[in-house]
Protein backbone atom coordinates (compact mmCIF):
# COMPACT_ATOMS: atom_id res chain seq x y z
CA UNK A 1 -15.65 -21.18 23.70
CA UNK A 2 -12.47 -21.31 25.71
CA UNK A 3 -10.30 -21.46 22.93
CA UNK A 4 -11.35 -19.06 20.56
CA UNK A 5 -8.16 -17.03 20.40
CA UNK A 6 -6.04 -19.84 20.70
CA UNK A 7 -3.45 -20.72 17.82
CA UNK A 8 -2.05 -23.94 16.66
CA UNK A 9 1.76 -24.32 17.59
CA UNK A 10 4.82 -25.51 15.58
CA UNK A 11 5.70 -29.04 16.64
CA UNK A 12 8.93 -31.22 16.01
CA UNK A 13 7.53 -33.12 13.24
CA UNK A 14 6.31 -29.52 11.65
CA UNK A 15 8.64 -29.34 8.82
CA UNK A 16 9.37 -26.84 6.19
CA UNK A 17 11.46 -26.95 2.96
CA UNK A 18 13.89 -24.71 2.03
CA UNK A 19 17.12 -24.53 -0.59
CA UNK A 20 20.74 -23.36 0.72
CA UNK A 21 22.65 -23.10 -2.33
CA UNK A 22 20.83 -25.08 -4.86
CA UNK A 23 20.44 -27.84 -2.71
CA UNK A 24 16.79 -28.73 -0.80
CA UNK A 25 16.31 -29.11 2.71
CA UNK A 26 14.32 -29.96 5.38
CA UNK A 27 14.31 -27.84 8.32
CA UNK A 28 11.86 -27.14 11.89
CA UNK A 29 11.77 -26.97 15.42
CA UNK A 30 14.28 -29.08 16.99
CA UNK A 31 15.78 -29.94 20.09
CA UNK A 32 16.17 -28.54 22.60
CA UNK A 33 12.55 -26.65 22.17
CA UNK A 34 10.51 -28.76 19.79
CA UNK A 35 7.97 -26.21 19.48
CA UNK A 36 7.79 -22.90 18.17
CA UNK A 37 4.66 -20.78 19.20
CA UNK A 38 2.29 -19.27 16.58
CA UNK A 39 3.93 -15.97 15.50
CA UNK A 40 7.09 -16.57 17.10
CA UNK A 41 10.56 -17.25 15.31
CA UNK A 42 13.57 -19.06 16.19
CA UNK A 43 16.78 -19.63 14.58
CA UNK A 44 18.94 -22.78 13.99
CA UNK A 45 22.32 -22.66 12.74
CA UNK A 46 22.64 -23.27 8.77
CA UNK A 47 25.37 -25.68 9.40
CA UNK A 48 22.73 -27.83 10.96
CA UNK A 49 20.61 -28.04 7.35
CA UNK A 50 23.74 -27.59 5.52
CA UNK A 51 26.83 -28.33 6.27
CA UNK A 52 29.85 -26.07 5.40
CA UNK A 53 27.73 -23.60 5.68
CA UNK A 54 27.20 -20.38 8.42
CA UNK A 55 24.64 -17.88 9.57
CA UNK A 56 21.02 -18.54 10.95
CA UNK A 57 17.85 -20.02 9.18
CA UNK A 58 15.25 -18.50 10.55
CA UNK A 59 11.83 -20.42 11.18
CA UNK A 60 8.19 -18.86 11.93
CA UNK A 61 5.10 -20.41 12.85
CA UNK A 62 1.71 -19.10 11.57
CA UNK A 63 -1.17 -21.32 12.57
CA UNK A 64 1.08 -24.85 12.80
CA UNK A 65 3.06 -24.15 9.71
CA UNK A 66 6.12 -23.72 9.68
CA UNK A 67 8.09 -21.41 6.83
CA UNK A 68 11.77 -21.26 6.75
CA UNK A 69 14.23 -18.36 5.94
CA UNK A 70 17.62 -19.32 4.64
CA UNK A 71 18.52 -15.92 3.07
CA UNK A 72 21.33 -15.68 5.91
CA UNK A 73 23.08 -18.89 4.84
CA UNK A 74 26.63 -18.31 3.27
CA UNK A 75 29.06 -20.48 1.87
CA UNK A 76 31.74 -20.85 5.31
CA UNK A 77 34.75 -18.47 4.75
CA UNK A 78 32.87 -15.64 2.89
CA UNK A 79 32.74 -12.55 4.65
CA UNK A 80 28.78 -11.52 5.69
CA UNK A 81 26.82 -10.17 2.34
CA UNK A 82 29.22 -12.22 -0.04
CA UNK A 83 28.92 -15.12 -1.59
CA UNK A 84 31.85 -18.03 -2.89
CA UNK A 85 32.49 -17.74 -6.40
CA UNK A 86 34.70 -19.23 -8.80
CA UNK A 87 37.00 -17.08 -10.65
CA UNK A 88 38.02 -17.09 -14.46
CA UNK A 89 40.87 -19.28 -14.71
CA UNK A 90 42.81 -19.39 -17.91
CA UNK A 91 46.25 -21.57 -18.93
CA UNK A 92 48.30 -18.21 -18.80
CA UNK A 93 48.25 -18.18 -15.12
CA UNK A 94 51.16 -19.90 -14.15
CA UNK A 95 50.43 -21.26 -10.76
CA UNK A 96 47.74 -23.63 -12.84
CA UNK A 97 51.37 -25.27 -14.54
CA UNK A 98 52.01 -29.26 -13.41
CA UNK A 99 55.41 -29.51 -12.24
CA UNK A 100 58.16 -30.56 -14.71
């Protein structure tokens, strides 16, 4: 058989789901390729899935699935292996005082 050793590819409608931040999404190979080639990877900008938000998702193929990796996606303005935060706020601080 020919195509013994062949693999199925990752296709445009090949999607895989993913959360940025508490919030789900759908990501997988878009334009311009459309394909991703079993055991390859590519990356597409988080912004894309998300945005507001910078670094790469990665995606892999393995046998026509695709799996996504969103551990790079950051909040836009944090500095690389931060993360946004709210801090304490309390009625002492006087920059939280309405104007007079």
């Amino acid at each position: 058989d020919d195509d013994a050793g062949c693999k199925a590819a990752c296709l445009q409608d090949d999607t895989a789901s993913a959360t940025i931040d508490g919030t789900a999404v759908t990501v997988g190979p878009g334009a311009p390729t459309f394909r991703i080639d079993h055991g390859e990877t590519k990356t597409e900008p988080c912004s894309d899935a998300r945005p507001g938000f910078v670094g790469d998702i990665t995606l892999s193929c393995t046998e026509g699935t695709t799996t996504a990796d969103v551990a790079a996606c950051q909040p836009e303005g944090c500095p690389e292996g931060t993360s946004l935060t709210n801090p304490p706020v309390t009625w002492e601080d006087p920059s939280l005082w309405a104007p007079a």
